[in-house]
PDB file of N, CA and C in Angstrom:
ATOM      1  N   UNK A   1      32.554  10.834 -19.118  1.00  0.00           N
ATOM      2  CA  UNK A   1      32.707  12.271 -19.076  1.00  0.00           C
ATOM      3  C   UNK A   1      31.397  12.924 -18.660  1.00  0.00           C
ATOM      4  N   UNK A   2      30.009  12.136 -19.067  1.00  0.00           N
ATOM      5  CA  UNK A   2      28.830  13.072 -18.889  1.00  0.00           C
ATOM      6  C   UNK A   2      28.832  12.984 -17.134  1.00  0.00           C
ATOM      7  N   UNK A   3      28.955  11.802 -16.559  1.00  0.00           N
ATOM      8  CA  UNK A   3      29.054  11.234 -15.764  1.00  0.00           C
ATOM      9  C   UNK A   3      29.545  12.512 -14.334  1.00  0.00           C
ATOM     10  N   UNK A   4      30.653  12.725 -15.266  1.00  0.00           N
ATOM     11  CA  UNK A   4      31.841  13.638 -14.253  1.00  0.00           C
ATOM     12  C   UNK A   4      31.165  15.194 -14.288  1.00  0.00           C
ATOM     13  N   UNK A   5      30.624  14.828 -15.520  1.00  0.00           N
ATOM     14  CA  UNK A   5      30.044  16.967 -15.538  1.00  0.00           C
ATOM     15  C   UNK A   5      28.469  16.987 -14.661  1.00  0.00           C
ATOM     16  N   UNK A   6      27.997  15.396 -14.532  1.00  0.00           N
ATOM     17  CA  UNK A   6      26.830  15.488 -13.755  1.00  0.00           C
ATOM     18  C   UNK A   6      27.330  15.651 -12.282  1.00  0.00           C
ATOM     19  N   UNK A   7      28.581  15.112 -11.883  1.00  0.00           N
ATOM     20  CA  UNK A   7      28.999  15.586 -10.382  1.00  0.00           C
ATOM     21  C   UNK A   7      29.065  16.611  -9.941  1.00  0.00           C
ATOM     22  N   UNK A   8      30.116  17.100 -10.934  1.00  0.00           N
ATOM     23  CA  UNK A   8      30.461  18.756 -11.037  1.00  0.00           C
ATOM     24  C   UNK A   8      29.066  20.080 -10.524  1.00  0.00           C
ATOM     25  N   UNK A   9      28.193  19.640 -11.527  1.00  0.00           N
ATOM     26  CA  UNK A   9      26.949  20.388 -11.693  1.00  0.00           C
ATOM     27  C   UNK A   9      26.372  20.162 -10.222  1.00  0.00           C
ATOM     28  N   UNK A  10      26.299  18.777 -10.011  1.00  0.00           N
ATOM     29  CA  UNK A  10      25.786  18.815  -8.610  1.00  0.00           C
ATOM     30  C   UNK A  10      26.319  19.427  -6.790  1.00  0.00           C
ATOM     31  N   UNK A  11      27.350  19.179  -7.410  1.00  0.00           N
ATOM     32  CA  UNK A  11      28.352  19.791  -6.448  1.00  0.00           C
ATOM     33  C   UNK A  11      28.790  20.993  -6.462  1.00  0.00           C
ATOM     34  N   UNK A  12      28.349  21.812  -7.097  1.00  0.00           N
ATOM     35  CA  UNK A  12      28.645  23.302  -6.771  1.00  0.00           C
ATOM     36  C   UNK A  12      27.195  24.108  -6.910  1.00  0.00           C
ATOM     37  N   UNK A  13      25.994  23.228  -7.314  1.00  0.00           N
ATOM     38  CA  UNK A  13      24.768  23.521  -6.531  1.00  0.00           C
ATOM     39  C   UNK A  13      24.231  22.624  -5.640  1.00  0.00           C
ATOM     40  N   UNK A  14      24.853  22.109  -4.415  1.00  0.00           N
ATOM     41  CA  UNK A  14      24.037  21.387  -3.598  1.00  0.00           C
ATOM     42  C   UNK A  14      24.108  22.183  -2.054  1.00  0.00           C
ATOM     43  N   UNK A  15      22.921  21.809  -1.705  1.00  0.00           N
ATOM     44  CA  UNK A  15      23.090  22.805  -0.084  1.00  0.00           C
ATOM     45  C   UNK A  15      23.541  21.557   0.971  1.00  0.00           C
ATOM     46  N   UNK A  16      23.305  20.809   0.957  1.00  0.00           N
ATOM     47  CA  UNK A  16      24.041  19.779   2.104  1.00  0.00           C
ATOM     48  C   UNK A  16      24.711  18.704   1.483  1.00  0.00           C
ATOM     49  N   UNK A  17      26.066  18.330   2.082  1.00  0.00           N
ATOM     50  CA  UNK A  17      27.101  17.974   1.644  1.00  0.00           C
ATOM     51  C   UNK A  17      27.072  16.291   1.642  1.00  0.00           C
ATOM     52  N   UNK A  18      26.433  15.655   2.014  1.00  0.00           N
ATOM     53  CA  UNK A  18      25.835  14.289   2.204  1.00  0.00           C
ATOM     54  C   UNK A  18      25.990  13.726   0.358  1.00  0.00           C
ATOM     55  N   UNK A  19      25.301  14.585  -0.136  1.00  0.00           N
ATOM     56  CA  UNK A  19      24.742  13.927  -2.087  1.00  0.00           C
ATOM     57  C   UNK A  19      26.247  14.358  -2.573  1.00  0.00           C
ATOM     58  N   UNK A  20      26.550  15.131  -2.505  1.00  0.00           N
ATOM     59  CA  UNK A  20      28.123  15.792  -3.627  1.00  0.00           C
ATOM     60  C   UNK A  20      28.769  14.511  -2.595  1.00  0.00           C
ATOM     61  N   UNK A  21      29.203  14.279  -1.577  1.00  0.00           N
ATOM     62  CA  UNK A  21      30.222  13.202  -0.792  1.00  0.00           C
ATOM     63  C   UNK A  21      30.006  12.132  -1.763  1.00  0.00           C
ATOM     64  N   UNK A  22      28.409  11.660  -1.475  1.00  0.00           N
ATOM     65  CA  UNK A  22      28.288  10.068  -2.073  1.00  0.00           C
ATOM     66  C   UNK A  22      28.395  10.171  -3.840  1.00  0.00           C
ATOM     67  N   UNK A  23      28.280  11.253  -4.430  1.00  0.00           N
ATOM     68  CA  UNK A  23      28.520  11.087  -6.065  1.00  0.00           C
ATOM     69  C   UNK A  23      29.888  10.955  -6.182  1.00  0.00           C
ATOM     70  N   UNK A  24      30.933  11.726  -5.375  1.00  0.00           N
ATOM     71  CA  UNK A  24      31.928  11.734  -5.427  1.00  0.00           C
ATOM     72  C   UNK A  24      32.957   9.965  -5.307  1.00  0.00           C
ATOM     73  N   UNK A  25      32.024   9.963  -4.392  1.00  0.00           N
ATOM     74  CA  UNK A  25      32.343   8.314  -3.640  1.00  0.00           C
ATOM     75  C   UNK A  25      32.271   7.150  -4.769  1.00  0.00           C
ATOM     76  N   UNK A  26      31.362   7.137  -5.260  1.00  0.00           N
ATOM     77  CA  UNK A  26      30.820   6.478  -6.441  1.00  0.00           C
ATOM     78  C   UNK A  26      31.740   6.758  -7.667  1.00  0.00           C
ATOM     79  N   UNK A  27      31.868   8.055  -7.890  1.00  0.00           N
ATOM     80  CA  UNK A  27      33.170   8.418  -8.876  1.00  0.00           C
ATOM     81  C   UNK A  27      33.901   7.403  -8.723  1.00  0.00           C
ATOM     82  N   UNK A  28      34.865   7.582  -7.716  1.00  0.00           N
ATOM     83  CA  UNK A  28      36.069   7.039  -7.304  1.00  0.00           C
ATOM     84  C   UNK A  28      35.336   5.621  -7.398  1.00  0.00           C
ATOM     85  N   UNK A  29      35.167   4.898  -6.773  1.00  0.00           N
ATOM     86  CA  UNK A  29      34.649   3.847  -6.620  1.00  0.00           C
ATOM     87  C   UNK A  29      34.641   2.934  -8.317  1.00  0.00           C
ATOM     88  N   UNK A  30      33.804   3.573  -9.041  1.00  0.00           N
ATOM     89  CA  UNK A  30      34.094   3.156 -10.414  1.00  0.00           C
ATOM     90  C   UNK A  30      35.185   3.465 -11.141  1.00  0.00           C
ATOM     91  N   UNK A  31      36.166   4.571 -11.032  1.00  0.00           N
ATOM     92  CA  UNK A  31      36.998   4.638 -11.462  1.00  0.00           C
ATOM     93  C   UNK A  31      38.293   3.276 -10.665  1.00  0.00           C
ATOM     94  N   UNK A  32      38.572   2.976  -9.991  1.00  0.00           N
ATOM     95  CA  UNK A  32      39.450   2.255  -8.935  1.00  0.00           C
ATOM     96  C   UNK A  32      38.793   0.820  -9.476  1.00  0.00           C
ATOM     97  N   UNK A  33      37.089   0.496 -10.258  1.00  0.00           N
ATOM     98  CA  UNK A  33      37.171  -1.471 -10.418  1.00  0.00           C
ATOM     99  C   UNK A  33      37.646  -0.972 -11.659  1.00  0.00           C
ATOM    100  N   UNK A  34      37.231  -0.027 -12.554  1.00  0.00           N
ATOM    101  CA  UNK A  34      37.712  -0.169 -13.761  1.00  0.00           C
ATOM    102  C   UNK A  34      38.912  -0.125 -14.105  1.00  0.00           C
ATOM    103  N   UNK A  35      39.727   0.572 -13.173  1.00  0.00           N
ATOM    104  CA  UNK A  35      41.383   0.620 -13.359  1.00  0.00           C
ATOM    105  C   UNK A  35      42.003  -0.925 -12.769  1.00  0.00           C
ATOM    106  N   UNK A  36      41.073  -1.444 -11.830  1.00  0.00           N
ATOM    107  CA  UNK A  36      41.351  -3.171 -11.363  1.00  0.00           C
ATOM    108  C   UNK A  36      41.336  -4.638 -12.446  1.00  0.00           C
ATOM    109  N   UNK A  37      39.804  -3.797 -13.458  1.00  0.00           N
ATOM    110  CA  UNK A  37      39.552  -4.945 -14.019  1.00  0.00           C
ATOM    111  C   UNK A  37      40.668  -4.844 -15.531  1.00  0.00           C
ATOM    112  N   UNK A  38      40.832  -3.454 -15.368  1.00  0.00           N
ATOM    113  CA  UNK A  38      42.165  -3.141 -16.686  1.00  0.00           C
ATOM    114  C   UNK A  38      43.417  -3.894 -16.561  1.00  0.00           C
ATOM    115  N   UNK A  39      43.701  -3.686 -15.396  1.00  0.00           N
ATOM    116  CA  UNK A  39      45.164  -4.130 -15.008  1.00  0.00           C
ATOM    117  C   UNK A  39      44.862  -6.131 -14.624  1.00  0.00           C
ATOM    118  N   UNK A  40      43.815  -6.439 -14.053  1.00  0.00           N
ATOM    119  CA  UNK A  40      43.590  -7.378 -14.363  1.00  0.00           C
ATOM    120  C   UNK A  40      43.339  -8.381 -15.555  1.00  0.00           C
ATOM    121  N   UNK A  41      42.936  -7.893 -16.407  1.00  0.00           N
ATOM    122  CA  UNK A  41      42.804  -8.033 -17.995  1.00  0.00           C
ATOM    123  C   UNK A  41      44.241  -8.530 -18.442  1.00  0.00           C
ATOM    124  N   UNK A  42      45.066  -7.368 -18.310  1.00  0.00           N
ATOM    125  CA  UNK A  42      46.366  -7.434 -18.917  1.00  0.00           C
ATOM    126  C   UNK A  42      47.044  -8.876 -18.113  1.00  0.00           C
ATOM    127  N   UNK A  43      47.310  -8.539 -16.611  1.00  0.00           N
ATOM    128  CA  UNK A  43      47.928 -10.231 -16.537  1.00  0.00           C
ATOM    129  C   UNK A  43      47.359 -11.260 -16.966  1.00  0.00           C
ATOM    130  N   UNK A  44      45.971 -11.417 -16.870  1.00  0.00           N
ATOM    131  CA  UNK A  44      45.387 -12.394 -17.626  1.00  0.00           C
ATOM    132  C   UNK A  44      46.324 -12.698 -18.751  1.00  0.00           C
ATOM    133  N   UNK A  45      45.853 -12.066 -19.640  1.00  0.00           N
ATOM    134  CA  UNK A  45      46.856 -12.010 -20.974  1.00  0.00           C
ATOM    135  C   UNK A  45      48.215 -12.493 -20.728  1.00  0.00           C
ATOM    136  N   UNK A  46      48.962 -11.692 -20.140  1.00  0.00           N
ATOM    137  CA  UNK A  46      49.999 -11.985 -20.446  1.00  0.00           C
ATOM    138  C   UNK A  46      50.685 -13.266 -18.779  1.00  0.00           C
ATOM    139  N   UNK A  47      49.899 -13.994 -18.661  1.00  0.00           N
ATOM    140  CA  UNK A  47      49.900 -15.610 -18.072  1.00  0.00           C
ATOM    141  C   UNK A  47      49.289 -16.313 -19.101  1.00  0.00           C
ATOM    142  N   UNK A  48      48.378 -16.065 -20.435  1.00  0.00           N
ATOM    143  CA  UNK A  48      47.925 -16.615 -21.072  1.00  0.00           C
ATOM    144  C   UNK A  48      49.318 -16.875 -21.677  1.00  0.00           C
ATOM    145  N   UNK A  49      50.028 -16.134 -22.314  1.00  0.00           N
ATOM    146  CA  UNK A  49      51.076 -15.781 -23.142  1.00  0.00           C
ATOM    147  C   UNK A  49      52.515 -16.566 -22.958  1.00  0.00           C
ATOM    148  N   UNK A  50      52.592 -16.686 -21.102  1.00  0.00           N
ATOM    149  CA  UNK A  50      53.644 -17.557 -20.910  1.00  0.00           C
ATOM    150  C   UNK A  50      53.696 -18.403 -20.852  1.00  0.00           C
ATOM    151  N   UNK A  51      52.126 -19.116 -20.520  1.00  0.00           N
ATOM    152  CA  UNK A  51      51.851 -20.644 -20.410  1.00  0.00           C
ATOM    153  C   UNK A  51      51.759 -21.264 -21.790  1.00  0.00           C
ATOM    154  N   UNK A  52      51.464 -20.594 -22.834  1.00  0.00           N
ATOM    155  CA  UNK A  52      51.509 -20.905 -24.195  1.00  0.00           C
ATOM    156  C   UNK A  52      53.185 -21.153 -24.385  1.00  0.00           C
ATOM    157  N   UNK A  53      54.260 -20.378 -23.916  1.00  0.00           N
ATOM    158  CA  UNK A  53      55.511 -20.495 -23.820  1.00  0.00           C
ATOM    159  C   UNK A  53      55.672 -21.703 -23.245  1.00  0.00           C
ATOM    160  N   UNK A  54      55.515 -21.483 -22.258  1.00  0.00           N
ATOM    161  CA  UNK A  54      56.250 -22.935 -21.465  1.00  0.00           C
ATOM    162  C   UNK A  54      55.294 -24.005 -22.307  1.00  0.00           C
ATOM    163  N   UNK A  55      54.560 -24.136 -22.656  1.00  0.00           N
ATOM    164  CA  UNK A  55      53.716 -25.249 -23.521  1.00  0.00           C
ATOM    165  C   UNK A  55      54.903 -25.625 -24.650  1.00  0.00           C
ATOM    166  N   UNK A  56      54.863 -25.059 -25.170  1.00  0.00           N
ATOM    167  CA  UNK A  56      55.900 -24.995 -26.385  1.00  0.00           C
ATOM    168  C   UNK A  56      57.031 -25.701 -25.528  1.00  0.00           C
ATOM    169  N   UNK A  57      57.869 -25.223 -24.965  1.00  0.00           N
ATOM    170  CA  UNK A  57      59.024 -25.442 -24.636  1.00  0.00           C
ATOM    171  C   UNK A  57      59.237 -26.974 -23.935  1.00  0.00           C
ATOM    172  N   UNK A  58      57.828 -27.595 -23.051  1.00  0.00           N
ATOM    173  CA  UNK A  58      57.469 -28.610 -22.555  1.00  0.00           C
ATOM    174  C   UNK A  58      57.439 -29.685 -23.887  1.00  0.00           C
TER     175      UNK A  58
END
């Protein structure tokens, strides 16, 4: 969140548009691995979960 209010702040005082682009960029950028490594996480898990199944069932 501090993160997002430091963009904000910068981006509605910056005179050339180059620095607000690349903070913005970077935003996104970290938001998009962290939503990758989330959703990655979870299949992990849940291939952990079925192979423990089929273990059992083997």
């Amino acid at each position: 969140m501090l993160s997002g209010g430091t963009v904000l702040v910068r981006v509605l005082h910056a005179d050339d548009s180059g620095l607000p682009l690349l903070l913005f960029l970077l935003l996104v950028a970290g938001a998009a691995l962290g939503l990758v490594v989330t959703v990655l996480r979870a299949l992990l898990r849940q291939a952990t979960d079925l192979r423990t199944d089929m273990e059992a069932v083997i």
